[in-house]
PDB file of N, CA and C in Angstrom:
ATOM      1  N   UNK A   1     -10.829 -10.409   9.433  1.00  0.00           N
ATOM      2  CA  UNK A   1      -9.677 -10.247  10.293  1.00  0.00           C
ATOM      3  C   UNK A   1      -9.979 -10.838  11.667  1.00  0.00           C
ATOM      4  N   UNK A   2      -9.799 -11.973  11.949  1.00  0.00           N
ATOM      5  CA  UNK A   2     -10.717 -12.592  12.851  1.00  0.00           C
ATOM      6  C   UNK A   2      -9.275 -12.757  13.554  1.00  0.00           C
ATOM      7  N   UNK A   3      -9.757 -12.691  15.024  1.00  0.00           N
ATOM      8  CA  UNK A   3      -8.251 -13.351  15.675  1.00  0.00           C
ATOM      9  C   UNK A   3      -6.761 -12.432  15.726  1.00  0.00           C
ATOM     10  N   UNK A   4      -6.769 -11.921  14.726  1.00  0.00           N
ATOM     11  CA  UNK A   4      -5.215 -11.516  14.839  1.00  0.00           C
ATOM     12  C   UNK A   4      -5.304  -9.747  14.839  1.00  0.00           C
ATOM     13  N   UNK A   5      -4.563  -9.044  15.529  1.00  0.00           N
ATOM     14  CA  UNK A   5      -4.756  -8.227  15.668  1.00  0.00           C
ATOM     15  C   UNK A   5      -3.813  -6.745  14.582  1.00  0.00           C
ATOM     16  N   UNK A   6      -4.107  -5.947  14.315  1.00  0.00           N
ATOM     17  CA  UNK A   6      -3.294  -5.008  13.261  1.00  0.00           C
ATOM     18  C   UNK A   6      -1.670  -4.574  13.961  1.00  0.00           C
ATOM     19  N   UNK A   7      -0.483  -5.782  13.113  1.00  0.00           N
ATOM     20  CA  UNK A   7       0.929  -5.116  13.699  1.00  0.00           C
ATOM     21  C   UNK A   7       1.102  -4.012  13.020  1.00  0.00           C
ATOM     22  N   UNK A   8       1.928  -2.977  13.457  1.00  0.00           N
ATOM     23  CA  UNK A   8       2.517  -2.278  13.368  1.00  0.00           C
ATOM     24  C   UNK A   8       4.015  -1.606  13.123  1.00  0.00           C
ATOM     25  N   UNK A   9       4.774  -1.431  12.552  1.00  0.00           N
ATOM     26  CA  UNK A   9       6.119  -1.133  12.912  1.00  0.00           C
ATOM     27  C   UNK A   9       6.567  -0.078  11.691  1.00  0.00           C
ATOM     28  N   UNK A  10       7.553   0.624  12.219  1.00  0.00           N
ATOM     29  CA  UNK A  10       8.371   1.800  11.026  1.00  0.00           C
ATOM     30  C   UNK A  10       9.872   1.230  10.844  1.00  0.00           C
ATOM     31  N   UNK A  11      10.258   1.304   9.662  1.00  0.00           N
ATOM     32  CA  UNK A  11      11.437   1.233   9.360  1.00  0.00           C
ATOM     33  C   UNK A  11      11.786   2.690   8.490  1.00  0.00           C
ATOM     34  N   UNK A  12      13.036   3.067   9.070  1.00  0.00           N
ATOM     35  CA  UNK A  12      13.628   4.376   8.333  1.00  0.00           C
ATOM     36  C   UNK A  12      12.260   5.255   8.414  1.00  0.00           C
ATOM     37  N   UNK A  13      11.280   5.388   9.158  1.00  0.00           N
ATOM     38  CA  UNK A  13      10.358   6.140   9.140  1.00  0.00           C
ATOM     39  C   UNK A  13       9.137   6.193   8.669  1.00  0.00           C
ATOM     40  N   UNK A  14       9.235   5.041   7.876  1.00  0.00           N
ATOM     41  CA  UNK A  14       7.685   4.847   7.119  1.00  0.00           C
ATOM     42  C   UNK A  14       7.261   3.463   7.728  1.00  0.00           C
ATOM     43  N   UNK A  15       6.266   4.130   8.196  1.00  0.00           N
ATOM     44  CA  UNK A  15       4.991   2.718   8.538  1.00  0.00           C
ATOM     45  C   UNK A  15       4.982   1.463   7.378  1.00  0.00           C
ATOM     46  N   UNK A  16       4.758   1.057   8.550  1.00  0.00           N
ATOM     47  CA  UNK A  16       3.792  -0.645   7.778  1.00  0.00           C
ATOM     48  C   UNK A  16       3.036  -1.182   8.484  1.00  0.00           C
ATOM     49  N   UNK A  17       1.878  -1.301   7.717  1.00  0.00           N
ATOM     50  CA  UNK A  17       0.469  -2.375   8.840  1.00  0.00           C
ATOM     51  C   UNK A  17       0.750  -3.634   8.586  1.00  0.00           C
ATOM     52  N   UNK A  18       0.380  -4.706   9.244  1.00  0.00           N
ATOM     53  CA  UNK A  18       0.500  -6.035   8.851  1.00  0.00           C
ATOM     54  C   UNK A  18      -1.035  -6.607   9.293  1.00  0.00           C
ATOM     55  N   UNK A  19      -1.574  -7.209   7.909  1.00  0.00           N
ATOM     56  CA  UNK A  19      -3.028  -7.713   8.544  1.00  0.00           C
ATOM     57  C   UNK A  19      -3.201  -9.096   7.768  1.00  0.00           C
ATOM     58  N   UNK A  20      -3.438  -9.791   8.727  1.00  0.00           N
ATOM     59  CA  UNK A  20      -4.102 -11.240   7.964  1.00  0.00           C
ATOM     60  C   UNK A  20      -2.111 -11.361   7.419  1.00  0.00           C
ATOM     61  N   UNK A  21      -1.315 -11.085   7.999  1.00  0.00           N
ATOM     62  CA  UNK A  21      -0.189 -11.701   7.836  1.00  0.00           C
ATOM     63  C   UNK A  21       0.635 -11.021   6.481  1.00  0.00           C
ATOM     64  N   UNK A  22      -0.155  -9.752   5.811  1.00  0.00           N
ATOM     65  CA  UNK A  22       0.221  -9.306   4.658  1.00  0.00           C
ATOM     66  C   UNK A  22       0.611  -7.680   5.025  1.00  0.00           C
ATOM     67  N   UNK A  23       1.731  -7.571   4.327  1.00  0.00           N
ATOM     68  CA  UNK A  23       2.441  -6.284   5.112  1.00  0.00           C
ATOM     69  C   UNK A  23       1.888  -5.639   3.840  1.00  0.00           C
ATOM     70  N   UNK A  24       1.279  -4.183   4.341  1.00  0.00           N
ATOM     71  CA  UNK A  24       1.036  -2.879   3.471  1.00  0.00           C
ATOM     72  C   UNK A  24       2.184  -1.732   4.150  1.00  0.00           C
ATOM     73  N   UNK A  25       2.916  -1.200   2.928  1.00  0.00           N
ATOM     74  CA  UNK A  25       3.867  -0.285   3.249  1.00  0.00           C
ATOM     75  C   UNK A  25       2.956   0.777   2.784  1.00  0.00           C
ATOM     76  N   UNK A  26       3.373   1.890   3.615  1.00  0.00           N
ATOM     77  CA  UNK A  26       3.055   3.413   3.559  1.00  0.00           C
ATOM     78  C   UNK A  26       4.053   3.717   2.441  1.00  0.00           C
ATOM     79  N   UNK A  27       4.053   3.709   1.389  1.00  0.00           N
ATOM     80  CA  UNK A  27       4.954   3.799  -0.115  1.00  0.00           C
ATOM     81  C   UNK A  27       4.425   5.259  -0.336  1.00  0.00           C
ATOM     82  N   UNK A  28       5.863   6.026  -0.679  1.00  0.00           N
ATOM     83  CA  UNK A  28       5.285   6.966  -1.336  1.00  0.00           C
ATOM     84  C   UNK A  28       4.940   8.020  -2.590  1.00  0.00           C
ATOM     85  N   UNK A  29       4.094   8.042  -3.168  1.00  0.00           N
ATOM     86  CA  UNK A  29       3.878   8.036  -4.479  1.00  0.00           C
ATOM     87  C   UNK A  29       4.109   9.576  -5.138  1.00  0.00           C
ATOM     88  N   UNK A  30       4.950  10.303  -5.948  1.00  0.00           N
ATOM     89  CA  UNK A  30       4.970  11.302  -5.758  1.00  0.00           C
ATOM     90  C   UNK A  30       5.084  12.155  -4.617  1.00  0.00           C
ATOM     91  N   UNK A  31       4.507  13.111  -4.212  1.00  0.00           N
ATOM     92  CA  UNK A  31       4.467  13.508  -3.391  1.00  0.00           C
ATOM     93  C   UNK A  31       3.588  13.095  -2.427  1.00  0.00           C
ATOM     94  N   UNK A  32       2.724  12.701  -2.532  1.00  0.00           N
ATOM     95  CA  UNK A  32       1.505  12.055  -1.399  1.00  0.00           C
ATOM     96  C   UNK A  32       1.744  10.467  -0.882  1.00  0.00           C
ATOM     97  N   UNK A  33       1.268   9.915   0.197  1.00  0.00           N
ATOM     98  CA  UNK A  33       1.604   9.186   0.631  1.00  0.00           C
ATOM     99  C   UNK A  33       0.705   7.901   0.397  1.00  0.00           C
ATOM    100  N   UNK A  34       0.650   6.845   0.663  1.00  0.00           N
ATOM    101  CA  UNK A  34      -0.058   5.625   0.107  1.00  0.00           C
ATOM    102  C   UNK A  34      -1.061   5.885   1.054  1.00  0.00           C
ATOM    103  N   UNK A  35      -0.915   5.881   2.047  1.00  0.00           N
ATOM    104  CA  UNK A  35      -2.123   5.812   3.316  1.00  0.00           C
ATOM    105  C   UNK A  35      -2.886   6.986   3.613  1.00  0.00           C
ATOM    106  N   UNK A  36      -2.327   8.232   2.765  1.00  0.00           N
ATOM    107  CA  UNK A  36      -3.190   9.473   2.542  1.00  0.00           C
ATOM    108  C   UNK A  36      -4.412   9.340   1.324  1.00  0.00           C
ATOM    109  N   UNK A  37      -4.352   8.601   0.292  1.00  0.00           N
ATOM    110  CA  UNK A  37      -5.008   8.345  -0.712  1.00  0.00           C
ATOM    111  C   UNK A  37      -6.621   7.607  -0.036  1.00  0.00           C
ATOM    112  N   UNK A  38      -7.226   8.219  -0.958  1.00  0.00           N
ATOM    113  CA  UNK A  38      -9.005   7.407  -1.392  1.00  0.00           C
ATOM    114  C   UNK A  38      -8.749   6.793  -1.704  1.00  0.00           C
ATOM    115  N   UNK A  39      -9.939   5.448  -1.650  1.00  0.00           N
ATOM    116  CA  UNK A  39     -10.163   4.659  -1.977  1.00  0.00           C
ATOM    117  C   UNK A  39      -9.929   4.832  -3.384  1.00  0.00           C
ATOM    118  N   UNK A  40     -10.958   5.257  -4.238  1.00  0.00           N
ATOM    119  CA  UNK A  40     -10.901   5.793  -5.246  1.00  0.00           C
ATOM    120  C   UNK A  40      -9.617   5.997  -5.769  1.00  0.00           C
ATOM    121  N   UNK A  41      -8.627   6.591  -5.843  1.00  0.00           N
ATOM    122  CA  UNK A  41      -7.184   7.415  -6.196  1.00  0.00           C
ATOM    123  C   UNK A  41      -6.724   6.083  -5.900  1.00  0.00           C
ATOM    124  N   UNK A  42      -6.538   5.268  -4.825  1.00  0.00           N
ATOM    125  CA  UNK A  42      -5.721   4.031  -4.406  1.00  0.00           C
ATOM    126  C   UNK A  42      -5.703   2.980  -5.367  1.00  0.00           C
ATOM    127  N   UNK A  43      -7.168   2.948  -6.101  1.00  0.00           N
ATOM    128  CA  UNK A  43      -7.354   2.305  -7.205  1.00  0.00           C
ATOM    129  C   UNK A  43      -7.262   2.509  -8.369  1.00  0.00           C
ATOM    130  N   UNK A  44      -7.180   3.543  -8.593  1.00  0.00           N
ATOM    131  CA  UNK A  44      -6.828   4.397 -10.291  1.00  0.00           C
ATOM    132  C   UNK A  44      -5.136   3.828 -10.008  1.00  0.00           C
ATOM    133  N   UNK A  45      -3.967   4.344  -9.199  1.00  0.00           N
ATOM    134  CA  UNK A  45      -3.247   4.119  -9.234  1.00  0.00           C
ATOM    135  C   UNK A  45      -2.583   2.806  -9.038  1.00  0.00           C
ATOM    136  N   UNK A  46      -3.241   2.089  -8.548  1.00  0.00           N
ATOM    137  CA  UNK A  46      -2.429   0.307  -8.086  1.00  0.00           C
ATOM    138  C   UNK A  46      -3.460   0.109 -10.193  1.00  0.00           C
ATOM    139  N   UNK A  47      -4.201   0.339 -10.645  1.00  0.00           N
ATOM    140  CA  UNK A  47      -4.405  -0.224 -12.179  1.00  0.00           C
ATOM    141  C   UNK A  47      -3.244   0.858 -12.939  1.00  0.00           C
ATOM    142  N   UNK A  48      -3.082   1.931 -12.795  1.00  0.00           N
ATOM    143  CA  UNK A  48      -1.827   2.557 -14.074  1.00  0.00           C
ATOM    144  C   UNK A  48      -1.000   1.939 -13.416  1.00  0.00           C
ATOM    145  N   UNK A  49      -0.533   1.036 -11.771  1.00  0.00           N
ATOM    146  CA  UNK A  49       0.761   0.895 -11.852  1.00  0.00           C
ATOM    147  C   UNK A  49       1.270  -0.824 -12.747  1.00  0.00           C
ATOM    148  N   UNK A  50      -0.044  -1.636 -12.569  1.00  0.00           N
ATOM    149  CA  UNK A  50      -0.453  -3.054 -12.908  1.00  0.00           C
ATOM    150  C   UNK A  50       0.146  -2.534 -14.765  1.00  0.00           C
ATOM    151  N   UNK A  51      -0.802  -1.501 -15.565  1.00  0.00           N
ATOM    152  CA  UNK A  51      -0.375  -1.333 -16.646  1.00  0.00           C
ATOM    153  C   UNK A  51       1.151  -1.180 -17.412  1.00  0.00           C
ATOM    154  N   UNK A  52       1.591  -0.486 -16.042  1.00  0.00           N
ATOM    155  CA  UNK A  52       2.963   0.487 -16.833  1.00  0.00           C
ATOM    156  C   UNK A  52       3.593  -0.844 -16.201  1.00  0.00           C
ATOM    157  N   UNK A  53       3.716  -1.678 -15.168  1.00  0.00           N
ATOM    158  CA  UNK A  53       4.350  -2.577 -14.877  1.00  0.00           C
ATOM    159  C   UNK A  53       4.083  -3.576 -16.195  1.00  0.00           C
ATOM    160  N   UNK A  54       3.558  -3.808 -17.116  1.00  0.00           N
ATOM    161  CA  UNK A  54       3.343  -4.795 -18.158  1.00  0.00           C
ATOM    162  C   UNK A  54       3.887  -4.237 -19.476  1.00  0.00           C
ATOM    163  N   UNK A  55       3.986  -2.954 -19.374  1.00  0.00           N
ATOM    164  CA  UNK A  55       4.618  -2.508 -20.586  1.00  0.00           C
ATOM    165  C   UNK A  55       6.172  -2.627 -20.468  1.00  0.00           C
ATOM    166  N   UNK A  56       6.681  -2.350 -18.909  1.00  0.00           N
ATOM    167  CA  UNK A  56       8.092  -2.490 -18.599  1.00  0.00           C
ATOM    168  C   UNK A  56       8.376  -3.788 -18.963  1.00  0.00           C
ATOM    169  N   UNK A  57       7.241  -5.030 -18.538  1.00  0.00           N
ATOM    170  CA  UNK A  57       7.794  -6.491 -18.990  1.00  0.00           C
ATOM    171  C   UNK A  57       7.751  -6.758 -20.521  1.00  0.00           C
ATOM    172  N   UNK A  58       6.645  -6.120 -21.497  1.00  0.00           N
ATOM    173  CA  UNK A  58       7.298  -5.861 -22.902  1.00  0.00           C
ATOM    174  C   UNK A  58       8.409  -5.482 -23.408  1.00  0.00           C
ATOM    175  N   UNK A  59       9.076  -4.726 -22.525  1.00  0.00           N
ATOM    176  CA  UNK A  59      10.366  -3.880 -23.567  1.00  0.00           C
ATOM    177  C   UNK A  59      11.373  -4.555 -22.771  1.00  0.00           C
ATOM    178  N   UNK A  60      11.381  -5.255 -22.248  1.00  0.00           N
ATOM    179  CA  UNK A  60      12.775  -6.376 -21.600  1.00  0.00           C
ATOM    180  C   UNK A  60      12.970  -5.514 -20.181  1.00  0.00           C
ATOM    181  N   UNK A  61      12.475  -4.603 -19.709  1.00  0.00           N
ATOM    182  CA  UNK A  61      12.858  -3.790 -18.566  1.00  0.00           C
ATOM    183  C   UNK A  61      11.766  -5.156 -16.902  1.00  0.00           C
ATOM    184  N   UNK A  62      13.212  -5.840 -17.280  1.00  0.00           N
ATOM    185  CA  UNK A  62      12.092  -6.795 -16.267  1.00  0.00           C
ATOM    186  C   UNK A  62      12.700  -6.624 -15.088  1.00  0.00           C
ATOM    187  N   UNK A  63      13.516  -5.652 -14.904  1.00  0.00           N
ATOM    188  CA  UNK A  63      13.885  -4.882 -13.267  1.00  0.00           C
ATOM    189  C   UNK A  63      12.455  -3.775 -12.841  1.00  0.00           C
ATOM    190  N   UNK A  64      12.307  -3.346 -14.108  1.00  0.00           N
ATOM    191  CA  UNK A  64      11.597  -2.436 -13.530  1.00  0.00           C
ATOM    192  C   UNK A  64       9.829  -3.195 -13.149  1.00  0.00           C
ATOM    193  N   UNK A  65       9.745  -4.061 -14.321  1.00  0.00           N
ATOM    194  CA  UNK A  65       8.409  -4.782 -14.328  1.00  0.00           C
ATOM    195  C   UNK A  65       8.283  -5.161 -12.818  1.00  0.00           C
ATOM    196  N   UNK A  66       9.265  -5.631 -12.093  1.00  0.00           N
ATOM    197  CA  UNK A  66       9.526  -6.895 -10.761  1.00  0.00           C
ATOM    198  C   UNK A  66       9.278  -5.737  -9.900  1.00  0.00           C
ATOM    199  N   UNK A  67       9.988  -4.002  -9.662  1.00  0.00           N
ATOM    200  CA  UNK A  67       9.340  -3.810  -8.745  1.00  0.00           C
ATOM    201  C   UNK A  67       8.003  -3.036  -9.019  1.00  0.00           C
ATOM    202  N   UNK A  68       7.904  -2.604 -10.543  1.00  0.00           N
ATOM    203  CA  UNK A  68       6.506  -2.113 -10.083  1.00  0.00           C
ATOM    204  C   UNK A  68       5.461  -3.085 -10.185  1.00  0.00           C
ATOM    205  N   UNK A  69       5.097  -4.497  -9.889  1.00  0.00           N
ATOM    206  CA  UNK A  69       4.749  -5.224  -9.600  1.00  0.00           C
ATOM    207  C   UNK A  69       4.894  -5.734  -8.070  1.00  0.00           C
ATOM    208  N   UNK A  70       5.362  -5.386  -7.161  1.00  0.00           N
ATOM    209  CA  UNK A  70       5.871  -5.343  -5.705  1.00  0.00           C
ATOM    210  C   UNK A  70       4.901  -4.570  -5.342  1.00  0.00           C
ATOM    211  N   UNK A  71       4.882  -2.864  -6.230  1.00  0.00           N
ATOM    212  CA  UNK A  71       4.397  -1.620  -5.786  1.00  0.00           C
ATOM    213  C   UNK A  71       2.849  -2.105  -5.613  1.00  0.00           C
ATOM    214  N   UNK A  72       2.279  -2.879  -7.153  1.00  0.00           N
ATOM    215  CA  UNK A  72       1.205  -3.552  -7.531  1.00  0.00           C
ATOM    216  C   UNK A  72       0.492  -4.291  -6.476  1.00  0.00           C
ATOM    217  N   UNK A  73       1.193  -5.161  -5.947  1.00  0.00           N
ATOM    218  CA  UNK A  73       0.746  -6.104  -4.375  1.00  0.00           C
ATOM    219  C   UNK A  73       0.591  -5.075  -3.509  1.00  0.00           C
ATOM    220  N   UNK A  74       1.366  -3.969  -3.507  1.00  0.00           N
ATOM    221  CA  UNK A  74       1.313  -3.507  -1.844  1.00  0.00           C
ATOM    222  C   UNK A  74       0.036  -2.596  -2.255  1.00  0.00           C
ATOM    223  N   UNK A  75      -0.094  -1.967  -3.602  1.00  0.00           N
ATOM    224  CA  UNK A  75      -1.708  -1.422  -3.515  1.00  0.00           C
ATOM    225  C   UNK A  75      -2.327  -2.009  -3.904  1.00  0.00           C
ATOM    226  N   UNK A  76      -2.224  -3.384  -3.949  1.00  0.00           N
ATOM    227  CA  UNK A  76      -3.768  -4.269  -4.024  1.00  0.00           C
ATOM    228  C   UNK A  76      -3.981  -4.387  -2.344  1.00  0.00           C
ATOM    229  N   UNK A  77      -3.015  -4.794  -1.768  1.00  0.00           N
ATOM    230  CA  UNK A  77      -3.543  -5.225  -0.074  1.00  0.00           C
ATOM    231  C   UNK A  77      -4.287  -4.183  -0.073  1.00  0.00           C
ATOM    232  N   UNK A  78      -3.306  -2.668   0.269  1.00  0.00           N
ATOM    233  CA  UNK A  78      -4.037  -1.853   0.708  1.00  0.00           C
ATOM    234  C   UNK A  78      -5.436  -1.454   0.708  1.00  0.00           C
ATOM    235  N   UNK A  79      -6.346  -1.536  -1.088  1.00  0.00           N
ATOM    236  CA  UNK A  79      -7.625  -1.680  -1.695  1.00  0.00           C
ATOM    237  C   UNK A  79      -8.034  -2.597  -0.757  1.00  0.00           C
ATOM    238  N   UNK A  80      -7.335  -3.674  -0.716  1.00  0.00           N
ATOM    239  CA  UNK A  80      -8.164  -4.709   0.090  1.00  0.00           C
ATOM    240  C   UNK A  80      -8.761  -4.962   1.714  1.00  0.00           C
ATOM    241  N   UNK A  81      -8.305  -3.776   2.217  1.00  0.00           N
ATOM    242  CA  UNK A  81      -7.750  -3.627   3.666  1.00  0.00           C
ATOM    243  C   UNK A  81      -8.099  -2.160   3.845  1.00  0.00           C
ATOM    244  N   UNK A  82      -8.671  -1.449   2.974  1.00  0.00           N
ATOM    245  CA  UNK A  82      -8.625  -0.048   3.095  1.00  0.00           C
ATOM    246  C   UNK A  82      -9.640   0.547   4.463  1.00  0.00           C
ATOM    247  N   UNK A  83     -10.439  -0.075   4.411  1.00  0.00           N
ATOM    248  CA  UNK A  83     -11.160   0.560   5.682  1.00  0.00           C
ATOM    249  C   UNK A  83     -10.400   0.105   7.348  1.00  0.00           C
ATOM    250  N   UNK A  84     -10.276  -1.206   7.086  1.00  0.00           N
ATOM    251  CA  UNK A  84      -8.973  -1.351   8.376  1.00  0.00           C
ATOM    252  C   UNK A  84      -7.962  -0.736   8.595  1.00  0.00           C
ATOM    253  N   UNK A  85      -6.890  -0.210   7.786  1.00  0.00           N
ATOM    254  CA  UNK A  85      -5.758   0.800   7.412  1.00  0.00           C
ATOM    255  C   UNK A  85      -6.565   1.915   8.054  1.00  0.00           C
ATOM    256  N   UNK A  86      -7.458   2.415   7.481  1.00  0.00           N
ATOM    257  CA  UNK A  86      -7.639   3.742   7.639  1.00  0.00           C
ATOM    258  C   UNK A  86      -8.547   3.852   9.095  1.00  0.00           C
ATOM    259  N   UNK A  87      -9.402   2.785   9.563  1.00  0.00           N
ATOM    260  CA  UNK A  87      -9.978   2.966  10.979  1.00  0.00           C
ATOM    261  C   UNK A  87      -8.812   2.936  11.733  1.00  0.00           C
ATOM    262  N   UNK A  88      -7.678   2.362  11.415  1.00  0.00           N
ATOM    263  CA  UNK A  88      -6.707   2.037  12.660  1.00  0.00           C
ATOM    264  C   UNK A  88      -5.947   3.556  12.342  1.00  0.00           C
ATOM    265  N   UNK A  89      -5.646   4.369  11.491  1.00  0.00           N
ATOM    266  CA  UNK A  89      -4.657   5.775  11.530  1.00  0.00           C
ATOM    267  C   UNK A  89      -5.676   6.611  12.518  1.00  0.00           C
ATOM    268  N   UNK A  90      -7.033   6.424  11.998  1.00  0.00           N
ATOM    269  CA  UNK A  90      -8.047   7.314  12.655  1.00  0.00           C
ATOM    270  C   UNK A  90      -8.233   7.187  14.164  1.00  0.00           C
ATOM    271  N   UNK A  91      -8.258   6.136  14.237  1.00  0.00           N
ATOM    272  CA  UNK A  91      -8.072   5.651  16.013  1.00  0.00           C
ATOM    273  C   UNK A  91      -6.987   6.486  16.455  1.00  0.00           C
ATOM    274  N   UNK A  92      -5.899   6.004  16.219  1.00  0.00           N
ATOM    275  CA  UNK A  92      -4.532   6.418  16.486  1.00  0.00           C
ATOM    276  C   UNK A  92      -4.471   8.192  16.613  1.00  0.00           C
ATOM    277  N   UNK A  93      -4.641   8.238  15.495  1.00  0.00           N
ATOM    278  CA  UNK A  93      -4.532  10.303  15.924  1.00  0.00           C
ATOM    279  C   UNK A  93      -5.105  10.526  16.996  1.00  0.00           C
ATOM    280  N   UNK A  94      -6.454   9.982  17.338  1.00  0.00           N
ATOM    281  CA  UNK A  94      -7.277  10.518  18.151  1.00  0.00           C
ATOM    282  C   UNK A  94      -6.374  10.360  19.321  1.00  0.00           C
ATOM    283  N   UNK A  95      -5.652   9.231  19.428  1.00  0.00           N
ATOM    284  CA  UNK A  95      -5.445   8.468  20.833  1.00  0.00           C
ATOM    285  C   UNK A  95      -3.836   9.653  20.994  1.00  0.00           C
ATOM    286  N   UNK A  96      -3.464  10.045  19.536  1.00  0.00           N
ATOM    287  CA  UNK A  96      -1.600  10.827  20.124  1.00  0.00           C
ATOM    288  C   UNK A  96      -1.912  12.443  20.433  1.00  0.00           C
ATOM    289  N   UNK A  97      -3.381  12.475  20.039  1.00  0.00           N
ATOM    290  CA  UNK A  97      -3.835  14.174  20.120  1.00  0.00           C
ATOM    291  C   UNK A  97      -3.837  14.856  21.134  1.00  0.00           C
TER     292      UNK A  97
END
């Protein structure tokens, strides 16, 4: 992340980071939130969502394949970005406390 610095912005209330030019939405999964999740959990779930998104493109449900494949990108960034995401919430509390 050289150079550019972590944007920020909420729409309707839910965050989004933008890093290296790739927006991660705060999506929320059940009841818990994308940016509340482990590493660990972040990744169990972006692979069942990669799966069930391929079974939706088997059975002709290619509305549903398209967005849980959307969902798929936004928890791959996140995996990919996870310690930046999460140093920058951690900063932040400290700084609204």
């Amino acid at each position: 992340m050289k150079g550019k610095p972590i944007e920020v912005s909420a729409t309707a209330g839910i965050l989004s980071i933008k890093i290296q030019d790739r927006e991660i939405i705060n999506e929320r999964i059940g009841n818990v939130w994308l940016f509340d999740l482990s590493l660990a959990m972040a990744i169990t779930y972006k692979e069942a969502i990669y799966a069930e998104a391929n079974a939706c493109s088997m059975e002709g449900d290619h509305k549903g394949s398209k967005e849980l494949r959307a969902s798929y990108n936004n928890f791959k960034r996140y995996v990919a970005h996870y310690e930046q995401v999460q140093n920058y919430i951690n900063q932040n509390k400290l700084i609204t406390l």
